[in-house]
Protein backbone atom coordinates (compact mmCIF):
# COMPACT_ATOMS: atom_id res chain seq x y z
CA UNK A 1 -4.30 31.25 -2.26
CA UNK A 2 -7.57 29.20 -3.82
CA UNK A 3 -4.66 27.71 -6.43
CA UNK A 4 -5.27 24.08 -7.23
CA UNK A 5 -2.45 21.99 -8.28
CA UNK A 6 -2.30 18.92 -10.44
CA UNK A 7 0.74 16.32 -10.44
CA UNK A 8 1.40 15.05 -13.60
CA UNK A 9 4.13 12.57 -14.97
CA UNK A 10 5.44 12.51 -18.38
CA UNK A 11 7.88 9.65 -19.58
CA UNK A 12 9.12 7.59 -22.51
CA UNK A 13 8.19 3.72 -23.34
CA UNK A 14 8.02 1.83 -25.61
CA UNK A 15 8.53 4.44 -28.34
CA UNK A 16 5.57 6.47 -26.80
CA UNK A 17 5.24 9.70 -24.90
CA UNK A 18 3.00 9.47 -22.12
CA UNK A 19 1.58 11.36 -19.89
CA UNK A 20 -0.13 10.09 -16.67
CA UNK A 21 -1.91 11.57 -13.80
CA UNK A 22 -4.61 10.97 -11.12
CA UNK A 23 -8.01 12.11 -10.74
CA UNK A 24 -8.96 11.17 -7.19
CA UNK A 25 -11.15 8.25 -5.20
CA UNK A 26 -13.88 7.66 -5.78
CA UNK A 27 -16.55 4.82 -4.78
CA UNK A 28 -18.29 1.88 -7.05
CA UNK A 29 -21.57 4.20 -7.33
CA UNK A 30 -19.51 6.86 -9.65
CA UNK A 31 -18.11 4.27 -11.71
CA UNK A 32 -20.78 5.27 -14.78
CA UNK A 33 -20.05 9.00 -14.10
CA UNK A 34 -16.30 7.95 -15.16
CA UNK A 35 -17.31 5.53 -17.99
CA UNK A 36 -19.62 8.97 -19.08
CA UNK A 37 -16.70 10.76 -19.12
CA UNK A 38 -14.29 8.18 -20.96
CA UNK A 39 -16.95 8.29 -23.76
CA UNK A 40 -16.40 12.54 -24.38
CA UNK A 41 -12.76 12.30 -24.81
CA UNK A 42 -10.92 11.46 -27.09
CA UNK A 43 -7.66 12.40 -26.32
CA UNK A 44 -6.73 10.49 -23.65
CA UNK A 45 -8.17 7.35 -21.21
CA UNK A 46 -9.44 7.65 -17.93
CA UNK A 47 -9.13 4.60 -15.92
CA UNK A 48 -10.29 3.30 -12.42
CA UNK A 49 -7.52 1.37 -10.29
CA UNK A 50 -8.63 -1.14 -6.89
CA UNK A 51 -5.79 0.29 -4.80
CA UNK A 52 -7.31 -1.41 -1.74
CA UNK A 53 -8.84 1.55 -0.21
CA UNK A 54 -11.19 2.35 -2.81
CA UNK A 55 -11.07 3.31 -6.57
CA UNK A 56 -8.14 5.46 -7.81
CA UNK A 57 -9.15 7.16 -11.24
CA UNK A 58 -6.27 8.12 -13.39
CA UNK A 59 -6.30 9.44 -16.92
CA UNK A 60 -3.51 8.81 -19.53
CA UNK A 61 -2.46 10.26 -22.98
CA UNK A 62 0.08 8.68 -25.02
CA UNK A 63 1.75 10.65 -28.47
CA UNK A 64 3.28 8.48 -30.96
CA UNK A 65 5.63 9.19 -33.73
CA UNK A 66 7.11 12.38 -33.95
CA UNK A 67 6.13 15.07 -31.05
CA UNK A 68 6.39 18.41 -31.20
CA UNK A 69 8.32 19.15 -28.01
CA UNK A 70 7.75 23.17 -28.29
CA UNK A 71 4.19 22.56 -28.32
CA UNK A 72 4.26 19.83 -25.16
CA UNK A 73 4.28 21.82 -22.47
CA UNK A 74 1.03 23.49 -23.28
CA UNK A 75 -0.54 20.11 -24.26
CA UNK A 76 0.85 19.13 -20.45
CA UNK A 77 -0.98 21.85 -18.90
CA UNK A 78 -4.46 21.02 -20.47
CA UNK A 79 -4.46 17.77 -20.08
CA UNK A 80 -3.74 18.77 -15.94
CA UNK A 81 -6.28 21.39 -16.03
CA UNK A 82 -8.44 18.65 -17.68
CA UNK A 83 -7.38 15.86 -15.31
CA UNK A 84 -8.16 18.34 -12.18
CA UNK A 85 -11.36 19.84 -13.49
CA UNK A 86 -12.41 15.84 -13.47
CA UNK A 87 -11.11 15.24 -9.98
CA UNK A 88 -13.30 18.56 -8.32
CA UNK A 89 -16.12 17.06 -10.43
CA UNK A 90 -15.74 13.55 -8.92
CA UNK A 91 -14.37 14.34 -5.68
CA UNK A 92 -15.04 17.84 -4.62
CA UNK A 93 -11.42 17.78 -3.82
CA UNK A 94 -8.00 18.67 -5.01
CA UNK A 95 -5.57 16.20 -3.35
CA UNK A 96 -3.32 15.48 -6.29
């Protein structure tokens, strides 16, 4: 109960690991709060996606080269605490 969940997807392309997720809607007016954002991290790219209802922000991390597979699933879980920490900031919600 009071749990919030975060979906992420991992794959392989293109000889990169990536990892992608969503962060919510939002509208044009928060557009700077997620360009703010995209200029803190530096681990992975937050991006904002017309999907005809309004703006769709996802964030994505890509690992080249050699990964450390042992250490991945903790890496997975920050970046989805991350991603959903950015989504209640945005949103207010947790819908992913």
């Amino acid at each position: 109960p009071g749990a919030r969940k975060q979906e992420v997807l991992v794959y392989e392309k293109e000889g990169a690991l990536t990892v992608y997720t969503e962060c919510g809607s939002i509208g044009e007016d928060q557009m700077s709060a997620v360009n703010t954002l995209n200029e803190t991290m530096d681990f992975a790219q937050l991006s904002c996606i017309d999907d005809g209802a309004g703006l769709k922000v996802t964030m994505t991390s890509e690992w080249h080269g050699e990964v450390d597979y042992s250490a991945l699933k903790g890496q997975v879980v920050k970046l989805a605490h991350y991603a959903d920490d950015i989504e209640r900031q945005l949103t207010g919600e947790d819908n992913i």
